[in-house]
N, C-alpha and C. Protein backbone atom coordinates (compact mmCIF):
# COMPACT_ATOMS: atom_id res chain seq x y z
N UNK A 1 48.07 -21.21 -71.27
CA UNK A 1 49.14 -22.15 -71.53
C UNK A 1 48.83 -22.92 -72.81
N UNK A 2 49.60 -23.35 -73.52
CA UNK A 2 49.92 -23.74 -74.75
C UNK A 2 49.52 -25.33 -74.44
N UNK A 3 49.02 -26.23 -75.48
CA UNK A 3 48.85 -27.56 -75.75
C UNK A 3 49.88 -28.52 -76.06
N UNK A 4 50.07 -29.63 -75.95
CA UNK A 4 51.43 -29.62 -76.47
C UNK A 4 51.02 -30.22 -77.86
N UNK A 5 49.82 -30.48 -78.51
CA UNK A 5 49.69 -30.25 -80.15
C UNK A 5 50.05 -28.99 -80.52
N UNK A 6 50.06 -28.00 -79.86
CA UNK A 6 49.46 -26.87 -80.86
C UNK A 6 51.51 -26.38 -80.79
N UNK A 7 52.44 -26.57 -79.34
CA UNK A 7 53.35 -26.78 -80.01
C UNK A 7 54.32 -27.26 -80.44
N UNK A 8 53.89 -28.52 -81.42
CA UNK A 8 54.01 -29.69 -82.13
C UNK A 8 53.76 -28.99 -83.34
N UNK A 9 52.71 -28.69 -83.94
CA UNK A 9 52.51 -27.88 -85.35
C UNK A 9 52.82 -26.61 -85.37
N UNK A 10 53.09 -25.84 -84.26
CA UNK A 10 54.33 -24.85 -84.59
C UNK A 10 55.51 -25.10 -84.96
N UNK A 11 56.12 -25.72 -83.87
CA UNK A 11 57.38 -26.53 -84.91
C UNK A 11 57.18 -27.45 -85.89
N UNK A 12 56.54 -27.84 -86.14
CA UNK A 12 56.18 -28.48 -87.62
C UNK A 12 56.38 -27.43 -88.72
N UNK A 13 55.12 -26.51 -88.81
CA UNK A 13 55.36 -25.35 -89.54
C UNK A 13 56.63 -24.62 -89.77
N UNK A 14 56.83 -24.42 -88.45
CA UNK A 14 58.75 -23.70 -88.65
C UNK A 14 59.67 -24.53 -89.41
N UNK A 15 59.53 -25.66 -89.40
CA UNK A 15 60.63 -26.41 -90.13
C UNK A 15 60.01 -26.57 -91.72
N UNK A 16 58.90 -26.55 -91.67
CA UNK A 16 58.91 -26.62 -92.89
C UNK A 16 58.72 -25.61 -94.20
N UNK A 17 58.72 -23.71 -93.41
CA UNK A 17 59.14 -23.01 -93.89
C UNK A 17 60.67 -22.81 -93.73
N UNK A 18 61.71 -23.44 -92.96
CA UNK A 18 63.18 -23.41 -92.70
C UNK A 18 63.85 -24.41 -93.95
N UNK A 19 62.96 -25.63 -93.89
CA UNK A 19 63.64 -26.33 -95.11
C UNK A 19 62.95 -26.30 -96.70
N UNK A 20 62.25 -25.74 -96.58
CA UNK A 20 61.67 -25.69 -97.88
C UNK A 20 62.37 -24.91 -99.23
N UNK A 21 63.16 -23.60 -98.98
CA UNK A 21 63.77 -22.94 -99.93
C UNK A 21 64.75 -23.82 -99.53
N UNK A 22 65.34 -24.25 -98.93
CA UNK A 22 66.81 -25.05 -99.17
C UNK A 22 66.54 -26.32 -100.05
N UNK A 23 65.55 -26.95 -99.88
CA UNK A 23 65.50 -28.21 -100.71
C UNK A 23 65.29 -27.22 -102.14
N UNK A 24 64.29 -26.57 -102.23
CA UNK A 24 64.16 -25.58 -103.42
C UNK A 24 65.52 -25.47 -104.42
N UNK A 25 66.22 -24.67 -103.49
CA UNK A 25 67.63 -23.73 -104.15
C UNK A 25 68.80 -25.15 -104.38
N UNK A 26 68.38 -26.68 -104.04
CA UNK A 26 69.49 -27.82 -104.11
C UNK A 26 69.09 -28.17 -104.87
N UNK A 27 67.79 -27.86 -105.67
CA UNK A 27 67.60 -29.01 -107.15
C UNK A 27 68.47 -28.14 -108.69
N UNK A 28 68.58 -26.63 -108.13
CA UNK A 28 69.33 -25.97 -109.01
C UNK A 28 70.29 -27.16 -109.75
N UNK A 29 71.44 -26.97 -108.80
CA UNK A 29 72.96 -27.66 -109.15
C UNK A 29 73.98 -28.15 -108.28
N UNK A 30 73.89 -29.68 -109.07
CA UNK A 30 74.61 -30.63 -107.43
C UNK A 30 75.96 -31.31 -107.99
N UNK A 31 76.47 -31.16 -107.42
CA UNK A 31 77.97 -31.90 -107.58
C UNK A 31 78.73 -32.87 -107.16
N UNK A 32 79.17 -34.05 -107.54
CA UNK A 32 79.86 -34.68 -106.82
C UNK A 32 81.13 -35.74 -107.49
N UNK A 33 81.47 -36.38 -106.03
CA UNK A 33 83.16 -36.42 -106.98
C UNK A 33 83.05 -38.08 -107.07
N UNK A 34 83.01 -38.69 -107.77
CA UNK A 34 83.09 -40.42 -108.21
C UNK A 34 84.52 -40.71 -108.61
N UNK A 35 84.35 -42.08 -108.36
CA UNK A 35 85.55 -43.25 -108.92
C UNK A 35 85.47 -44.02 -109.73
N UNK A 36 85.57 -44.17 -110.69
CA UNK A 36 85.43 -44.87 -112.15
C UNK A 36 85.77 -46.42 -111.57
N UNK A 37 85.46 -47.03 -112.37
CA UNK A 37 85.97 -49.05 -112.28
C UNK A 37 87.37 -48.84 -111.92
N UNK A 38 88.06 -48.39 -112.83
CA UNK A 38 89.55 -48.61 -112.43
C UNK A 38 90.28 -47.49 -111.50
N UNK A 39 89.07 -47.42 -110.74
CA UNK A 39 89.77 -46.10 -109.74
C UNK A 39 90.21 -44.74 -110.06
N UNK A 40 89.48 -43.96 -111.37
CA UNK A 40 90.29 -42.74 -111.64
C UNK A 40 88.90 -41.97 -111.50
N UNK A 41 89.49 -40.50 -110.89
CA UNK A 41 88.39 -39.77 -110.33
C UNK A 41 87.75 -38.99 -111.38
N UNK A 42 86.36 -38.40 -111.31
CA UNK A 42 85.28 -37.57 -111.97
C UNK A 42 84.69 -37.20 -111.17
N UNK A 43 84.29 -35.58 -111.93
CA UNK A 43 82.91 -34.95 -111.41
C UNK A 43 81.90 -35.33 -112.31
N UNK A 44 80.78 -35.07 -111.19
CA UNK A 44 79.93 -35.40 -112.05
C UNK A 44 78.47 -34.23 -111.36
N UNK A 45 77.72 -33.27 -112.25
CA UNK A 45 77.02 -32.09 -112.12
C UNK A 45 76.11 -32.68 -113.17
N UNK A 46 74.78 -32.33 -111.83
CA UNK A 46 73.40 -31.97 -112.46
C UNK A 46 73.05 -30.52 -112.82
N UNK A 47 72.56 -30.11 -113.89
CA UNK A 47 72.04 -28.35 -114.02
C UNK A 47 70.78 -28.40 -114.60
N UNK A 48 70.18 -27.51 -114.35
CA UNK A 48 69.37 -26.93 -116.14
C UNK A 48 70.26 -26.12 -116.69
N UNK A 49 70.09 -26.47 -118.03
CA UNK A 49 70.84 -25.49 -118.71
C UNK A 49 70.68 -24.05 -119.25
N UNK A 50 71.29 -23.10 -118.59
CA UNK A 50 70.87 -21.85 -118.80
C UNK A 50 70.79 -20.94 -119.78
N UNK A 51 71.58 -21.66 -121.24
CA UNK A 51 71.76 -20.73 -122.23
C UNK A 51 70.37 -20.92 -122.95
N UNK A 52 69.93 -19.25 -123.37
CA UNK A 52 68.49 -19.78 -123.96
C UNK A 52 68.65 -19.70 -125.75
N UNK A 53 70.48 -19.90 -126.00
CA UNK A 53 70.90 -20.91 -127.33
C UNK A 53 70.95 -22.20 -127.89
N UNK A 54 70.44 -22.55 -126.61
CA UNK A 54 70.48 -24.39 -126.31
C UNK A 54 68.82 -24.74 -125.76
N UNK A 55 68.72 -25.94 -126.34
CA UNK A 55 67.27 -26.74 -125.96
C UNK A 55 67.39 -26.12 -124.04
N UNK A 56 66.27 -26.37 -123.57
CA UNK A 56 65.94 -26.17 -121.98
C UNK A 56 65.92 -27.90 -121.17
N UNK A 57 66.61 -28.13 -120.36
CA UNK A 57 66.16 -29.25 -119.98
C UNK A 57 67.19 -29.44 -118.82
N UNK A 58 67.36 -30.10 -118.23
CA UNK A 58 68.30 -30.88 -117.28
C UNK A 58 69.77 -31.32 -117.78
N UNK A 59 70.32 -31.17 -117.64
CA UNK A 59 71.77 -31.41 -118.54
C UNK A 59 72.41 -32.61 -116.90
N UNK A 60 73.92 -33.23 -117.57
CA UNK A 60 74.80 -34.16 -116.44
C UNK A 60 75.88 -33.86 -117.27
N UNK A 61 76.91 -33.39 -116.33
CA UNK A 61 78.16 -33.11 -117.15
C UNK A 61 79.14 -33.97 -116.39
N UNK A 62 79.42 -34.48 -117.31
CA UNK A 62 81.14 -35.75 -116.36
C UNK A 62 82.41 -34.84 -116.83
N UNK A 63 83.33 -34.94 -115.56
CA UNK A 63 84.45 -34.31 -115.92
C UNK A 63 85.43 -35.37 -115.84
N UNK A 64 86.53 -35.96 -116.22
CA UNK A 64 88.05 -36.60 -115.93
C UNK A 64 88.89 -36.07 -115.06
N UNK A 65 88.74 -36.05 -114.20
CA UNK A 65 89.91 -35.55 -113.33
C UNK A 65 91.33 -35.57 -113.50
N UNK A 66 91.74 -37.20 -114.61
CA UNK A 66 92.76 -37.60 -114.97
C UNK A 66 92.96 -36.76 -116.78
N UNK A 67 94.08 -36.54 -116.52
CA UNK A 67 94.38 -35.27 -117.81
C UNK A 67 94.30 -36.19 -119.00
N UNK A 68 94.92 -37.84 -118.63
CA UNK A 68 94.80 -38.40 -120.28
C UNK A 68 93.16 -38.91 -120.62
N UNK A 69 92.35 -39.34 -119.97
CA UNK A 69 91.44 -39.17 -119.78
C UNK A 69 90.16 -38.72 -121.00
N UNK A 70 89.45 -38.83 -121.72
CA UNK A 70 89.07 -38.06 -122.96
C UNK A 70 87.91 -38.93 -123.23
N UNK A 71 86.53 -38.14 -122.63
CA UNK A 71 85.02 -38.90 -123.26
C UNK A 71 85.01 -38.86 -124.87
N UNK A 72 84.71 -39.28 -125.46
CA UNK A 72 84.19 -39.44 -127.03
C UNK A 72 83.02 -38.51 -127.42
N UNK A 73 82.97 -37.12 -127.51
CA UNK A 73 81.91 -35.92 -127.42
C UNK A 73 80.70 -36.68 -128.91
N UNK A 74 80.91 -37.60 -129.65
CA UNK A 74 80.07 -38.44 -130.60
C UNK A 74 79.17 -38.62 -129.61
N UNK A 75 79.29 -39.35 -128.63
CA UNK A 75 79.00 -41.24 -128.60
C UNK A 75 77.96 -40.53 -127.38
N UNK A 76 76.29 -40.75 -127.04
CA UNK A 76 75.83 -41.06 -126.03
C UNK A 76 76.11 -41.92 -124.59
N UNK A 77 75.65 -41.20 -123.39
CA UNK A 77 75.96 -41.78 -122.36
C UNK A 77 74.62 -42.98 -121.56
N UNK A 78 75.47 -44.28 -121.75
CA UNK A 78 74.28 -45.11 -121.15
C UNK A 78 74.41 -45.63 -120.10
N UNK A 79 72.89 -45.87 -119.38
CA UNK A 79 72.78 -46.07 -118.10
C UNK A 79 71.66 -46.84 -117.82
N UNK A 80 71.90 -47.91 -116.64
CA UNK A 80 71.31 -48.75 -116.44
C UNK A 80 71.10 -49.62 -114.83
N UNK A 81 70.15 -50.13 -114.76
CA UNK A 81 69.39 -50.49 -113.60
C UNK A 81 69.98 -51.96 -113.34
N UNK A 82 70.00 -52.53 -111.76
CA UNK A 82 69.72 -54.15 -112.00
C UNK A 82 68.14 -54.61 -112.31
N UNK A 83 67.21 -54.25 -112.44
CA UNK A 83 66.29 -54.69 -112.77
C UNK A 83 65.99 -54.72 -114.72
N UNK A 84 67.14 -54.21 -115.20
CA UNK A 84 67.45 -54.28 -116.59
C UNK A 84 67.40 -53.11 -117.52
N UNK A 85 66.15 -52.08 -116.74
CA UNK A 85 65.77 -51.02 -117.42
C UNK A 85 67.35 -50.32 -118.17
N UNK A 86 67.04 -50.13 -119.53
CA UNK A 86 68.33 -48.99 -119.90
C UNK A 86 67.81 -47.61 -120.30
N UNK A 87 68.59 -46.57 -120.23
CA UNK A 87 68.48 -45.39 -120.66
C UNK A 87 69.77 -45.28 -121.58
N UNK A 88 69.65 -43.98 -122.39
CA UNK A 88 70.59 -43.42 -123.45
C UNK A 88 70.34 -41.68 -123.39
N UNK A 89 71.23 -40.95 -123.15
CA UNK A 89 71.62 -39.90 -123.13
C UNK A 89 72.35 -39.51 -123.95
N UNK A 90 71.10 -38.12 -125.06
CA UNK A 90 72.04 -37.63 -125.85
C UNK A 90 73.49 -36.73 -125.72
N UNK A 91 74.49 -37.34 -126.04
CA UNK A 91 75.40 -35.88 -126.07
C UNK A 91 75.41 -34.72 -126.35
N UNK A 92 75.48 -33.86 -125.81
CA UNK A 92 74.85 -32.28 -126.08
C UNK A 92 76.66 -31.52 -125.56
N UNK A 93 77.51 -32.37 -125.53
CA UNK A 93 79.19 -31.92 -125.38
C UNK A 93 79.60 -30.01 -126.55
N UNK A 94 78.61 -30.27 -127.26
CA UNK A 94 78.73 -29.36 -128.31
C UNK A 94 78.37 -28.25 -127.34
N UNK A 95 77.43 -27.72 -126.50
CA UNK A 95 76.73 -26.56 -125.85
C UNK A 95 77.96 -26.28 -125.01
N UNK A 96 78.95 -26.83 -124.79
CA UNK A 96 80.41 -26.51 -123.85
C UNK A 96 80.87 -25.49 -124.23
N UNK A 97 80.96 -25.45 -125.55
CA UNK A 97 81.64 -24.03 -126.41
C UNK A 97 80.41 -23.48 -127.09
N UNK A 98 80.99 -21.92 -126.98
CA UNK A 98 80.31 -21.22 -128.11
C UNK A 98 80.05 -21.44 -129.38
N UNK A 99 78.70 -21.27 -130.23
CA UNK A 99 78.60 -21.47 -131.58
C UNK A 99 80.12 -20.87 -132.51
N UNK A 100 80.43 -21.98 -133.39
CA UNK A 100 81.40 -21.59 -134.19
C UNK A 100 82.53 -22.52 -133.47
N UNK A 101 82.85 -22.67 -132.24
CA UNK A 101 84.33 -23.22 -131.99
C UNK A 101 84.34 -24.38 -131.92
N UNK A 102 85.30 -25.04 -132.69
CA UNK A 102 85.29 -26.78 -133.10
C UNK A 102 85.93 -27.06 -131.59
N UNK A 103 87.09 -26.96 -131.16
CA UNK A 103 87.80 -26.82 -130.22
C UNK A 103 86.82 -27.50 -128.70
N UNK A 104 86.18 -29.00 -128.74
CA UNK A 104 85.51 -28.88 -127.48
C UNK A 104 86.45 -29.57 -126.23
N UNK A 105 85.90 -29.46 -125.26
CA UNK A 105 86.80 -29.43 -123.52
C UNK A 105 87.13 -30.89 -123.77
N UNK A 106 88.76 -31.54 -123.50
CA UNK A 106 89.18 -32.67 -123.51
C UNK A 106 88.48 -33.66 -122.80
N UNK A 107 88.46 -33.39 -121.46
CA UNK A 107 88.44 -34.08 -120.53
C UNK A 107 86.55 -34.34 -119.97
N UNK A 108 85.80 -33.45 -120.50
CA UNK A 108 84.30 -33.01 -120.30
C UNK A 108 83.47 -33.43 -121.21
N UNK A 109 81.77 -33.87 -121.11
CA UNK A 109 81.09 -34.00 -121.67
C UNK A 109 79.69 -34.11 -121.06
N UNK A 110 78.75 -33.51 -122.10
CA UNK A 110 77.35 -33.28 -121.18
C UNK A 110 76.92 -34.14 -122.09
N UNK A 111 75.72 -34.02 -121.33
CA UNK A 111 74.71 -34.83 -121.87
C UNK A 111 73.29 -34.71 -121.13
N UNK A 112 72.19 -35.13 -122.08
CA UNK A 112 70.71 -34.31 -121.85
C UNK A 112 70.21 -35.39 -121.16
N UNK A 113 69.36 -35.08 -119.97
CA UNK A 113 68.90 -35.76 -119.23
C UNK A 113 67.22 -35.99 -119.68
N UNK A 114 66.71 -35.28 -120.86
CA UNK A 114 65.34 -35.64 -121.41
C UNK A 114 65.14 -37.38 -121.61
N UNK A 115 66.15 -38.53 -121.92
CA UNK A 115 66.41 -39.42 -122.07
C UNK A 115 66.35 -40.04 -121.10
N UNK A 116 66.34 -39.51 -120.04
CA UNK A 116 65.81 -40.64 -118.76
C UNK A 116 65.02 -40.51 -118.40
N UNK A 117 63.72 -41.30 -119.27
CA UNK A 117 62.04 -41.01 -119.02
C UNK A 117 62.06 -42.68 -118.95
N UNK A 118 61.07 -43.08 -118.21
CA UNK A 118 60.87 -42.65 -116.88
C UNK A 118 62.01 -42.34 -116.26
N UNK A 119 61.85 -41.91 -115.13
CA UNK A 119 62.82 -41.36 -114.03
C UNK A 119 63.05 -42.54 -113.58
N UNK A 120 64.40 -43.28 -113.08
CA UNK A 120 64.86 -44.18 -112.09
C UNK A 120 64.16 -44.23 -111.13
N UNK A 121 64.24 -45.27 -110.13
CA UNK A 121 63.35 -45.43 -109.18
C UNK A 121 64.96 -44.77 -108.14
N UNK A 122 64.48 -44.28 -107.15
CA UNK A 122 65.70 -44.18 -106.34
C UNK A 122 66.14 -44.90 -105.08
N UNK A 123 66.01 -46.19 -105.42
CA UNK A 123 66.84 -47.08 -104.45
C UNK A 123 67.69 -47.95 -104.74
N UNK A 124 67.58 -48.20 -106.35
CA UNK A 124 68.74 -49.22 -106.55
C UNK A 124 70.01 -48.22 -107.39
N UNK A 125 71.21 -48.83 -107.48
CA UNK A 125 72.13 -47.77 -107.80
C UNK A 125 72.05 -47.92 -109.28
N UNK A 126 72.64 -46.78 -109.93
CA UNK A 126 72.90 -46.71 -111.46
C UNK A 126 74.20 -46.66 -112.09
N UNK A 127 74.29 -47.18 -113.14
CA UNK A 127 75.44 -47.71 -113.72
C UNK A 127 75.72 -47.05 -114.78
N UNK A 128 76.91 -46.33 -115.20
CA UNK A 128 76.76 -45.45 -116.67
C UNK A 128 77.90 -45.94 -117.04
N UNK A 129 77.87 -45.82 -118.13
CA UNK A 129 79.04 -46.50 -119.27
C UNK A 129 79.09 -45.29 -119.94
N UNK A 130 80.33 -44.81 -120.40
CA UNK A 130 80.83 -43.42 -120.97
C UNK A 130 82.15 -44.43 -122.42
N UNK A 131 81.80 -43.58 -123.39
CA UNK A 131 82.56 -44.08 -124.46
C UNK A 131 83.66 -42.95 -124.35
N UNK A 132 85.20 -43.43 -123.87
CA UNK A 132 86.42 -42.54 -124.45
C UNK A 132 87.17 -42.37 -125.39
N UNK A 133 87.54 -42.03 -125.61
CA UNK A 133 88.41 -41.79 -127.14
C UNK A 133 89.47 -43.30 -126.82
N UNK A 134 89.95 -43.55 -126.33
CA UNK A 134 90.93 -45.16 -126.30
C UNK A 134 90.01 -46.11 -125.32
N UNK A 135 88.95 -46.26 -125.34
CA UNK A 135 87.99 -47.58 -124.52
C UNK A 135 86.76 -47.32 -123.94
N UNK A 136 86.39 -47.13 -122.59
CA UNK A 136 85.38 -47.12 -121.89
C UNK A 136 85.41 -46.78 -120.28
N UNK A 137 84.57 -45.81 -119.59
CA UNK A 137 84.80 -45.73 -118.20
C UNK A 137 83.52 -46.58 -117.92
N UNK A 138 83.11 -46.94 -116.58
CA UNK A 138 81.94 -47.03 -116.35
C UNK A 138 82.31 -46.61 -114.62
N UNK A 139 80.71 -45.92 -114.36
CA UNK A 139 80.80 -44.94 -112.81
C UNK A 139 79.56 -46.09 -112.28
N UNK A 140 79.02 -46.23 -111.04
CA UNK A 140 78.30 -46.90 -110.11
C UNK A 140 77.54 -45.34 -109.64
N UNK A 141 76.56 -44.60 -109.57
CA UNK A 141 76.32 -43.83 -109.09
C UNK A 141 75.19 -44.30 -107.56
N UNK A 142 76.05 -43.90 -106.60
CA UNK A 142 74.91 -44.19 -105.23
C UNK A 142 73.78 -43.49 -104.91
N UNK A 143 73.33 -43.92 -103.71
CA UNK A 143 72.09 -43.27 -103.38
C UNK A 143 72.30 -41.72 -103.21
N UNK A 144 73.06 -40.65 -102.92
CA UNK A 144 72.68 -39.84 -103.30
C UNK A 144 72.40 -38.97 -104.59
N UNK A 145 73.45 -39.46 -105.42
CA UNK A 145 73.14 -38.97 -107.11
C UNK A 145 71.82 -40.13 -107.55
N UNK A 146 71.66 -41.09 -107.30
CA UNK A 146 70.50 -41.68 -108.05
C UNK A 146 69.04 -41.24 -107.39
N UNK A 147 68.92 -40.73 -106.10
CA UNK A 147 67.78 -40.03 -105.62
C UNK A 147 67.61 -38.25 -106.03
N UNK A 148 68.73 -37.27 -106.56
CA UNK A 148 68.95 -36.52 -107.48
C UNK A 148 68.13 -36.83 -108.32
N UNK A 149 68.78 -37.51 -109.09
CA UNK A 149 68.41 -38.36 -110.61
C UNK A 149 66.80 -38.20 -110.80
N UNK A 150 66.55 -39.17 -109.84
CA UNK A 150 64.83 -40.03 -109.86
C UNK A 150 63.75 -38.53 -109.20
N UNK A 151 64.59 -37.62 -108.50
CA UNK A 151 63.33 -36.48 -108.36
C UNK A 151 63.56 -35.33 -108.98
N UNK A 152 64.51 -35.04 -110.53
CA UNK A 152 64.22 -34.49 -110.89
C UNK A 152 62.99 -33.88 -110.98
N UNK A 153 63.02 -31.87 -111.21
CA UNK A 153 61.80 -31.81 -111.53
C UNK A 153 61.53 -31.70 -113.10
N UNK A 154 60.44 -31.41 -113.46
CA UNK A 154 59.87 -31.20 -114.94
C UNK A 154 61.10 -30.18 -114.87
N UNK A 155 61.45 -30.24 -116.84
CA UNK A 155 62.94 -29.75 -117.29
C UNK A 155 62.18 -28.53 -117.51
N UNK A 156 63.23 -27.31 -116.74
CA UNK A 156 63.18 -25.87 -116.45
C UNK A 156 63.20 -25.48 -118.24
N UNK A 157 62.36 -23.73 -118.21
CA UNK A 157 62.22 -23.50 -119.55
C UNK A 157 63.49 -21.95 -119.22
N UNK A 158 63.54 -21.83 -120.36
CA UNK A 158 64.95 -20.67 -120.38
C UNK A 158 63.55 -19.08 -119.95
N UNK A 159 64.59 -18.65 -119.28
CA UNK A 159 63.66 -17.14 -118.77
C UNK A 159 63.70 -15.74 -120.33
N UNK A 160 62.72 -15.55 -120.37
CA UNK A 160 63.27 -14.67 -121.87
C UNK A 160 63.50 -13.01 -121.27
């Protein structure tokens, strides 16, 4: 007859070969849908970025849900803590299109996540301010995109 430690660390073990490729295969690419200050909806996606035409790193792409809607593909995305800390995220909106096409996505804009060194702590929420072509959005991101955020892993290298 069995101990009831021994099965205690069987199921221990089982779960933690059951959840382990799933936490694995969720740091890939996460998605989710936000509400801007004045109530107008966005996505908003974590990736690495897969083209090995583009730097390697962690990318955040905001989408507008609203058609008039239009990030400023110039202008960096900033973000910030209540404890004061700020970050700045370069725009990388250019890697949307293929080399050569001026033509970039209205409503879309990435931006490189190498710029948030240190990593956020993940319990207080984060605040991003996005520059649009006629003003400013700003998003509140909660505990699940800011615990995303803060365990990034080291930025993936392109496979050759």
């Amino acid at each position: 007859m069995r101990s009831s430690a021994q099965i205690f660390w069987g199921l221990l073990l089982a779960l933690v070969f059951v959840l382990l490729p799933a936490r694995a295969g969720a740091a890939e690419i996460q998605r989710w849908g936000l509400r801007d200050g004045d109530g107008e909806p966005w996505g908003l996606v974590l990736f690495p970025q897969p083209d090995p035409a583009d730097a390697p790193g962690w990318r955040l792409r905001l989408t507008a849900r609203t058609p008039a809607t239009a990030p400023d593909h110039r202008e960096p995305l900033q973000l910030d803590d209540s404890l004061g800390h700020l970050w700045q995220l370069d725009n990388r909106s250019a890697e949307l299109v293929a080399p050569g096409e001026s033509a970039l996505p209205l409503q879309t804009a990435q931006f490189d996540l190498e710029g948030l060194q240190p990593r956020p702590t993940a319990v207080l929420p984060l605040h991003l301010k996005l520059v649009l072509a006629d003003g400013e959005a700003e998003l509140l991101l909660g505990p699940d995109q800011v615990a995303a955020l803060s365990s990034l892993p080291a930025a993936p290298s392109h496979q050759s």
